[in-house]
N, C-alpha and C. Protein backbone atom coordinates (compact mmCIF):
# COMPACT_ATOMS: atom_id res chain seq x y z
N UNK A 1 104.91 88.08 95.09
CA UNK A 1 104.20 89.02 94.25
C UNK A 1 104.95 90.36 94.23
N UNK A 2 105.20 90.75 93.03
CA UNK A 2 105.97 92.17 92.93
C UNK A 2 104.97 93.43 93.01
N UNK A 3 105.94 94.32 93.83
CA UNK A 3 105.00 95.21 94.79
C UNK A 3 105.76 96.35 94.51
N UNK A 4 105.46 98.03 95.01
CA UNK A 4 106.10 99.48 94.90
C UNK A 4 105.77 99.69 96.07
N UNK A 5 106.48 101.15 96.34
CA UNK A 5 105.96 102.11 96.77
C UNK A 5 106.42 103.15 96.45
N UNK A 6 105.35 104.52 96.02
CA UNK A 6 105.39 105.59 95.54
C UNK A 6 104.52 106.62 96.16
N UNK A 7 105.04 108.13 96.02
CA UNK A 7 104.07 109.02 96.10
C UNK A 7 103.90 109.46 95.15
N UNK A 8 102.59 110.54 94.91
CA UNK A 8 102.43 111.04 94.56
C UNK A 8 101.45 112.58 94.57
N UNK A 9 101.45 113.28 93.20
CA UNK A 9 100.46 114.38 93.58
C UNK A 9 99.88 114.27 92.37
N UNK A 10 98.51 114.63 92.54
CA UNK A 10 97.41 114.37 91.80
C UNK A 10 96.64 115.62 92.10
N UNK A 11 96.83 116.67 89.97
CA UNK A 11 96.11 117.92 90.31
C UNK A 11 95.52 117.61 89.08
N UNK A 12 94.31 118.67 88.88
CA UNK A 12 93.42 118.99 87.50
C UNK A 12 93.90 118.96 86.21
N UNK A 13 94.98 119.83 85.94
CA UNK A 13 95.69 120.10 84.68
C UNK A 13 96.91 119.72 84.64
N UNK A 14 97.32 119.79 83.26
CA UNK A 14 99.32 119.89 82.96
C UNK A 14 99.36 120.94 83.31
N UNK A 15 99.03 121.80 83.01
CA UNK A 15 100.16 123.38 83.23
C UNK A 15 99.97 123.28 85.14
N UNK A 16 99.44 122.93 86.16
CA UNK A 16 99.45 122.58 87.34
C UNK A 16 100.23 121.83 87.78
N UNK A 17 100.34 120.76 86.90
CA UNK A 17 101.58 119.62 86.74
C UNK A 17 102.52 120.29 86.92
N UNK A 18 102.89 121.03 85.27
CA UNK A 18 104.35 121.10 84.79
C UNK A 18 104.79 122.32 85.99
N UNK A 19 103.83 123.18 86.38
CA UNK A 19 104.50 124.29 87.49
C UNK A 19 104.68 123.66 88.91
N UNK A 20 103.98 122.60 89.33
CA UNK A 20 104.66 122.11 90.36
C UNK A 20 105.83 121.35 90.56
N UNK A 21 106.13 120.21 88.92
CA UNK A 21 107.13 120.20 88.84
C UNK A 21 108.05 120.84 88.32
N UNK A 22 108.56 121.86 88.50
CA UNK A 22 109.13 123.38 87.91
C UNK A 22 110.14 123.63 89.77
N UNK A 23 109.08 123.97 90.40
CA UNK A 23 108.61 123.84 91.66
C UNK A 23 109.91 122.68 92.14
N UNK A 24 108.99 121.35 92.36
CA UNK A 24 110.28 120.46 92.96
C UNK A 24 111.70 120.14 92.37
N UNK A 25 111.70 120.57 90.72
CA UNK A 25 112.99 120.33 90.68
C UNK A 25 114.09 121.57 90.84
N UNK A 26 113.20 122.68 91.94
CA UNK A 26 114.11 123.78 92.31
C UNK A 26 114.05 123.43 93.33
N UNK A 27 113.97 122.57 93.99
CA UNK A 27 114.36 122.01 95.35
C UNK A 27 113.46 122.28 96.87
N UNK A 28 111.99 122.31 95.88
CA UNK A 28 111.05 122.50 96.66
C UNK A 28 110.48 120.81 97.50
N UNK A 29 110.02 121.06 98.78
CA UNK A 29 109.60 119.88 99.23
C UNK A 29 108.54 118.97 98.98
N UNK A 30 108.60 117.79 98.38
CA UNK A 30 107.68 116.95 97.29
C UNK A 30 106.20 116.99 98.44
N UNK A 31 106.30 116.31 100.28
CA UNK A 31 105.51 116.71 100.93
C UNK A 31 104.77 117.41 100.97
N UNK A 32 105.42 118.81 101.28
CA UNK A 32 104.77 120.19 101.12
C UNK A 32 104.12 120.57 100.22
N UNK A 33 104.47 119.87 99.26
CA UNK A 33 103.64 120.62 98.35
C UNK A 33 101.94 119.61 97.47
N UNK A 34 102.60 118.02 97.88
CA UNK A 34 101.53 117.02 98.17
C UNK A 34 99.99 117.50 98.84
N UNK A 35 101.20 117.69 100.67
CA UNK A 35 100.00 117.92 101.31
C UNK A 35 98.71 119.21 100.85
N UNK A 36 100.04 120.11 100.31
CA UNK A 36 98.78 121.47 99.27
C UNK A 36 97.92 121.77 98.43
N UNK A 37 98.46 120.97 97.58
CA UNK A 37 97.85 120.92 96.02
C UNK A 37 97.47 119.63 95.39
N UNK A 38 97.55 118.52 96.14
CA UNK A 38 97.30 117.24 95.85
C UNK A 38 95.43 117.28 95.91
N UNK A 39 95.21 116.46 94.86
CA UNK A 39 93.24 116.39 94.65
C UNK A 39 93.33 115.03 95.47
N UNK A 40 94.25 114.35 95.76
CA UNK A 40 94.53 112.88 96.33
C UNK A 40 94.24 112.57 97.73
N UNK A 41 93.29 111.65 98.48
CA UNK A 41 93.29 111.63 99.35
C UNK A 41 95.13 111.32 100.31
N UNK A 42 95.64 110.82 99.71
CA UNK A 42 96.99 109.90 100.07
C UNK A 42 97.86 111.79 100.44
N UNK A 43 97.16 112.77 100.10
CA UNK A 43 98.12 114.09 100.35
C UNK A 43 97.84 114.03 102.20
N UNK A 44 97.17 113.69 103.11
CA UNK A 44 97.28 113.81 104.25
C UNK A 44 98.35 112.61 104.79
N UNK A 45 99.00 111.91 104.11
CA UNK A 45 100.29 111.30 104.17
C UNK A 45 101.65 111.46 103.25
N UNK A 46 101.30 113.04 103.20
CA UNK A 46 102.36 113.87 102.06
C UNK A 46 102.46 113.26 100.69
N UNK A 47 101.23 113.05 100.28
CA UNK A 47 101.53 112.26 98.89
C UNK A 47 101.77 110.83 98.62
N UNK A 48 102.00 109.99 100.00
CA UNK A 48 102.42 108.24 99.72
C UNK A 48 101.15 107.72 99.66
N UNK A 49 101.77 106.51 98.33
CA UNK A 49 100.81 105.89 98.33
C UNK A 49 100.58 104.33 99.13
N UNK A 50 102.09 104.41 100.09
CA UNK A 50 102.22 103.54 100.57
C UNK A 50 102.28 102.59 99.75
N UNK A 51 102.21 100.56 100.02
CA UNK A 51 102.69 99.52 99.41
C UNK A 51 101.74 99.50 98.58
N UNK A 52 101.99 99.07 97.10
CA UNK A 52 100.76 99.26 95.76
C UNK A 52 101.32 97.76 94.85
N UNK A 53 100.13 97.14 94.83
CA UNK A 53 100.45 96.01 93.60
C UNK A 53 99.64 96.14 92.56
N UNK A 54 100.13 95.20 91.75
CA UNK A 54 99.75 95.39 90.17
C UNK A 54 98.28 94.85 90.31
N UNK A 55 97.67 96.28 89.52
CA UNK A 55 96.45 96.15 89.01
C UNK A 55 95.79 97.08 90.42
N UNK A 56 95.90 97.47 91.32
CA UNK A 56 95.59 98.59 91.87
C UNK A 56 95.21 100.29 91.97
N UNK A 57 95.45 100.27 90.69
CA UNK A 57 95.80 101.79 90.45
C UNK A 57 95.58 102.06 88.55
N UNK A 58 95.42 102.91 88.29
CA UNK A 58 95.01 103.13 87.08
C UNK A 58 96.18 103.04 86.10
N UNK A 59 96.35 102.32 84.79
CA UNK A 59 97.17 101.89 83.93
C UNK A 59 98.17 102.96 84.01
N UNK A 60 97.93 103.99 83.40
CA UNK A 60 99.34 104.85 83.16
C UNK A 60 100.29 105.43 84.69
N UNK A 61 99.65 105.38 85.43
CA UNK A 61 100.34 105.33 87.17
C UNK A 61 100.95 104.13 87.15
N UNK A 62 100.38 103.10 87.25
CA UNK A 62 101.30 101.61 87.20
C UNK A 62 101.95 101.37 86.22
N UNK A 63 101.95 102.12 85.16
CA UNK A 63 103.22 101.90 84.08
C UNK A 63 104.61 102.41 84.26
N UNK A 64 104.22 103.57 85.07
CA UNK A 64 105.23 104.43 85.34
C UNK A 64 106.01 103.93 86.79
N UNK A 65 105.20 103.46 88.09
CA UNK A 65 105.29 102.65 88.70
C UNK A 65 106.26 101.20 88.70
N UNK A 66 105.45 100.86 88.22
CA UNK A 66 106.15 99.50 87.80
C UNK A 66 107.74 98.91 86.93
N UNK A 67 107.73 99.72 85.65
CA UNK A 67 108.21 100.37 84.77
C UNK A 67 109.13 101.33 84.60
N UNK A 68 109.09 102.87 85.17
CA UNK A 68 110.07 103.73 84.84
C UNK A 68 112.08 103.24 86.43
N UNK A 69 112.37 104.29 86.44
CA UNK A 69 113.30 104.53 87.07
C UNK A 69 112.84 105.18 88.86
N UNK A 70 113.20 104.11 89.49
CA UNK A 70 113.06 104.83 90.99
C UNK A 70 113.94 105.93 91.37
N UNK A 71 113.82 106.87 92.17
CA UNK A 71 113.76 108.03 92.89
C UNK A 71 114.28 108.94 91.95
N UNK A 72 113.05 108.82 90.89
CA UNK A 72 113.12 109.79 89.69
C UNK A 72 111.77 110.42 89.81
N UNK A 73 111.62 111.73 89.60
CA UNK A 73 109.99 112.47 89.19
C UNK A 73 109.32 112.13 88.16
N UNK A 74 108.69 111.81 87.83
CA UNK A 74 107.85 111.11 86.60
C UNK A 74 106.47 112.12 86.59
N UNK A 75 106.32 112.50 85.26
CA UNK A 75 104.85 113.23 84.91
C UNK A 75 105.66 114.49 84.13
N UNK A 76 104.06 115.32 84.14
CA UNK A 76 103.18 114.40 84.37
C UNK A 76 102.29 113.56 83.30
N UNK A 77 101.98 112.69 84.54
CA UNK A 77 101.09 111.51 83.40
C UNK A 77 99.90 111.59 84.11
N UNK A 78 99.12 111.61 82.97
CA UNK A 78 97.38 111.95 82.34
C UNK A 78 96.84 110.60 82.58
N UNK A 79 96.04 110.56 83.24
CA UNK A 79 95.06 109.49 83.83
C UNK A 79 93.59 110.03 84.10
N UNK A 80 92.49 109.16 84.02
CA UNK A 80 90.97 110.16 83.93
C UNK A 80 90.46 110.81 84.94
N UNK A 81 91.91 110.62 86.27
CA UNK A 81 91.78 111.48 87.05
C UNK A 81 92.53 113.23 87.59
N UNK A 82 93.39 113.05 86.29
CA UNK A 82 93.60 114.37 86.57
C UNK A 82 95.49 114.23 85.73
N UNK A 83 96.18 114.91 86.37
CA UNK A 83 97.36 114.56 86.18
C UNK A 83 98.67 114.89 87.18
N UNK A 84 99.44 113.39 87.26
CA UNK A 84 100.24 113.07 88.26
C UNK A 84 101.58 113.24 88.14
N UNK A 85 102.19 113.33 89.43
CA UNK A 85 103.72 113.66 89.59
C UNK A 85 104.07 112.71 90.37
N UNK A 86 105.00 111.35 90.32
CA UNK A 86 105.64 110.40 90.63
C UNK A 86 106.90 110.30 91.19
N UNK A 87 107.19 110.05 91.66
CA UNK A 87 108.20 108.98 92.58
C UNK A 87 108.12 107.81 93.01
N UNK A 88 109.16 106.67 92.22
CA UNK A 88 108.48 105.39 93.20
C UNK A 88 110.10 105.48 94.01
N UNK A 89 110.00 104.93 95.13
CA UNK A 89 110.96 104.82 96.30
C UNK A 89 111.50 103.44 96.61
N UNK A 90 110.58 102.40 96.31
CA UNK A 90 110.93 100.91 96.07
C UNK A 90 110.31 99.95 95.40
N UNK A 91 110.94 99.09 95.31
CA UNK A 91 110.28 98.34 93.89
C UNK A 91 110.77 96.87 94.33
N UNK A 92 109.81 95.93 94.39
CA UNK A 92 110.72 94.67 95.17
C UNK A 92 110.36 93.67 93.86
């Protein structure tokens, strides 16, 4: 069964989004800033979401997941929980 793993951060808005990722791609720490501003329980493990299979997680996270380019930032993407900033790290 094909499986990920990714973190992420999960805040209220885009403009929260787009300034945190503003933020990490000036070479700020994806952790640090997880554990801060993340609405996600998974931020007291800096943002991982640890091992994730399909159909776990809400469509546009697992699209991006499943789908985009690993140890790339992805977002953010709008889900009915808020909106997310991605990394997947492996993909088997």
């Amino acid at each position: 069964m094909r499986s990920a793993m990714a973190k992420h951060i999960l805040v209220k808005t885009r403009a929260e989004a787009e300034q945190l990722k503003q933020r990490l791609e000036s070479g700020e720490q994806f952790a640090r800033l997880a554990k801060q501003y993340s609405l996600c329980p998974s931020k007291k493990k800096s943002g991982d979401l640890g091992e994730i299979f399909p159909g776990q997680l809400v469509k546009p996270v697992e699209d991006i997941i499943f789908k985009k380019a690993l140890l790339t930032l992805h977002g953010p993407v709008k889900s009915r929980f808020g909106f997310h900033l991605i990394i997947v790290y492996f993909r088997s």
